[in-house]
C-alpha atoms as a PDB file:
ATOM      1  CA  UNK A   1     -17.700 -65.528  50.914  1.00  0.00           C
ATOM      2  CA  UNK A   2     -19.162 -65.391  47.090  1.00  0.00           C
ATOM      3  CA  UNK A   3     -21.278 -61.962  47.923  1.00  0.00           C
ATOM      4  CA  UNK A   4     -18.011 -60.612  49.525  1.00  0.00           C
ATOM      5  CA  UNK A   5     -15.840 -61.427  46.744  1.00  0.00           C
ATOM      6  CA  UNK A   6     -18.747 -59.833  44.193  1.00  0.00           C
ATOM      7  CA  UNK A   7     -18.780 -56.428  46.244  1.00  0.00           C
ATOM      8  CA  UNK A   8     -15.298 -56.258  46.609  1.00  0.00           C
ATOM      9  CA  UNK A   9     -14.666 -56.665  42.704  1.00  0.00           C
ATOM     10  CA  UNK A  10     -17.289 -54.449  41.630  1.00  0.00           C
ATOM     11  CA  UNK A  11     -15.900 -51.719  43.894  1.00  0.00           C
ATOM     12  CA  UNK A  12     -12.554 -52.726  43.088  1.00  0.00           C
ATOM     13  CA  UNK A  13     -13.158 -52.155  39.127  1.00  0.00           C
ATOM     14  CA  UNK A  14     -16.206 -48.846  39.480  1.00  0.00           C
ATOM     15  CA  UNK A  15     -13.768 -46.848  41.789  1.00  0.00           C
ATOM     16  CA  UNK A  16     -10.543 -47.654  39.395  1.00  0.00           C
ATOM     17  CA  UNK A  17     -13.075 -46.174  36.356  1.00  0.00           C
ATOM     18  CA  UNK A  18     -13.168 -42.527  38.363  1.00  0.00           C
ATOM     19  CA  UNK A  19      -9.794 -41.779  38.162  1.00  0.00           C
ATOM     20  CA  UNK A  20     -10.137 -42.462  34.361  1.00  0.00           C
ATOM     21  CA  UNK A  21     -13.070 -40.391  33.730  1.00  0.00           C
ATOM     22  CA  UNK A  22     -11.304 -37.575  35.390  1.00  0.00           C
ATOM     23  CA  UNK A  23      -8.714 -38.230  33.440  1.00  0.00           C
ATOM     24  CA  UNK A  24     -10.362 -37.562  29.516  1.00  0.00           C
ATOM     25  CA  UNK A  25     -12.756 -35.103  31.184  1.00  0.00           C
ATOM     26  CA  UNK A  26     -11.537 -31.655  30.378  1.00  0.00           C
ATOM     27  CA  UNK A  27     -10.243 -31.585  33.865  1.00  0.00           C
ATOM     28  CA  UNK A  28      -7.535 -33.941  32.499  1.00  0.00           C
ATOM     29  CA  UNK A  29      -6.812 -34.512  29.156  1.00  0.00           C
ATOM     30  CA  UNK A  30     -10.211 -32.672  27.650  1.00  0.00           C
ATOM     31  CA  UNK A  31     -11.016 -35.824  25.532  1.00  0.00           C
ATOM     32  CA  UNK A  32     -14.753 -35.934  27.191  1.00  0.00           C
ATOM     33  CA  UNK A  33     -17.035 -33.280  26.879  1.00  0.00           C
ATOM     34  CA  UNK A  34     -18.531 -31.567  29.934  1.00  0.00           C
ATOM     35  CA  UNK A  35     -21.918 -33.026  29.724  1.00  0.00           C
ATOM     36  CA  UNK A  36     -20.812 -36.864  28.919  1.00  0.00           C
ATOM     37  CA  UNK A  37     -18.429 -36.550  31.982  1.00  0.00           C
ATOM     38  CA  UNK A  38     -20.956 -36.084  33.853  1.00  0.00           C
ATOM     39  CA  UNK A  39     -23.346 -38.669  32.029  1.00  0.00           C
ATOM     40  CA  UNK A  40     -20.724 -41.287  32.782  1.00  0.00           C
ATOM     41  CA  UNK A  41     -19.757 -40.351  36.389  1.00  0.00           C
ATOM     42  CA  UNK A  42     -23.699 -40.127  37.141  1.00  0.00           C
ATOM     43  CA  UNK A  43     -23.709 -43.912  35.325  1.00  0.00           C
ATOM     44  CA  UNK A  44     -20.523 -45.017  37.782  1.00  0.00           C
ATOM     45  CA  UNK A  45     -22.407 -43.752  41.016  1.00  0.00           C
ATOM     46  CA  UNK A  46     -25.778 -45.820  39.848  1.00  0.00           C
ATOM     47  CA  UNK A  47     -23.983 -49.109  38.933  1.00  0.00           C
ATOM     48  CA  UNK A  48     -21.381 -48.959  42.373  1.00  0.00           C
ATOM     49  CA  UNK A  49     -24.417 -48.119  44.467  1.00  0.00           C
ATOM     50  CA  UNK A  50     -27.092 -49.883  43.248  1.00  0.00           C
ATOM     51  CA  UNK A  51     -25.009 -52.908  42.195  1.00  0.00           C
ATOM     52  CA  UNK A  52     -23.589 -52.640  45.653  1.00  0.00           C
ATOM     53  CA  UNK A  53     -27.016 -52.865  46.987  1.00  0.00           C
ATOM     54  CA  UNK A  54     -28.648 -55.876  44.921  1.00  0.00           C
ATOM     55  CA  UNK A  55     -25.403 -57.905  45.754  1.00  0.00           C
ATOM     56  CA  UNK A  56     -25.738 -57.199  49.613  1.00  0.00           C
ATOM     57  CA  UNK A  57     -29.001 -57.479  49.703  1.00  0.00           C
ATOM     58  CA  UNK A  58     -28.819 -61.477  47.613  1.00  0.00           C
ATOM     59  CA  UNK A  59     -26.166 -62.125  49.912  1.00  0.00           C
ATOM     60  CA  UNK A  60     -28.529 -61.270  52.887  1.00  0.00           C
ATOM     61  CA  UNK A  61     -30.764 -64.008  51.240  1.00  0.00           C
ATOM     62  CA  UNK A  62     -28.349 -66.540  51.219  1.00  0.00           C
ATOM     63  CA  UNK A  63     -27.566 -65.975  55.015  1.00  0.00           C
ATOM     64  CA  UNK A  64     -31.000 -66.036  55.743  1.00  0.00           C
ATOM     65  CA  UNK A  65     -31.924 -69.327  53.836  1.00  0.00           C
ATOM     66  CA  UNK A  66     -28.771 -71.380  55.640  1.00  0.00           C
ATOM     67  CA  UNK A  67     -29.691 -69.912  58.938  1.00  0.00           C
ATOM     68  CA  UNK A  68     -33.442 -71.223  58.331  1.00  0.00           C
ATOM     69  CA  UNK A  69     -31.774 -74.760  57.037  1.00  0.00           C
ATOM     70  CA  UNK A  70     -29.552 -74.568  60.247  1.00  0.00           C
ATOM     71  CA  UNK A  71     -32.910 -74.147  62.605  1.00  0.00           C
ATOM     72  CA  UNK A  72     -34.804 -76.790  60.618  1.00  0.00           C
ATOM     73  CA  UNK A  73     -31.856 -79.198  61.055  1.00  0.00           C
ATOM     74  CA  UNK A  74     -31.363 -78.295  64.867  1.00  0.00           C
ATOM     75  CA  UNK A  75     -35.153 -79.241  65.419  1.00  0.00           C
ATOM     76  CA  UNK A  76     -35.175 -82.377  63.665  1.00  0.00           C
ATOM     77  CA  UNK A  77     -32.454 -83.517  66.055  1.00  0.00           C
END
């Protein structure tokens, strides 16, 4: 439940960030300049993928571990 609750806020907060980078980019209000747009957009695509990623992926670990607890457990009954 932890690793869902970890994706699901960092998706929650990196998608509400693209609507405000479109927002200062010149697009919007201009207050970004074309090439930091696209810096920061570029940084908001590493951290929601790659965070995404590294939190599945510990999450898968977790899983793994109990199930291996659960099959130790089952054979010392």
């Amino acid at each position: 439940m932890a690793t869902f609750t970890t994706v699901r806020n960092l998706t929650v907060v990196v998608w509400t960030l693209y609507p405000i980078v479109w927002i200062l980019a010149p697009t919007g209000l201009g207050l970004l300049l074309p090439d930091t747009q696209v810096l920061v957009l570029t940084y908001l695509d590493l951290v929601s993928k790659v965070g995404f990623v590294v939190v599945a992926v510990g999450g898968l670990q977790s899983v793994r571990s109990l199930e291996s607890a659960r099959i130790t457990a089952e054979s010392a009954d």
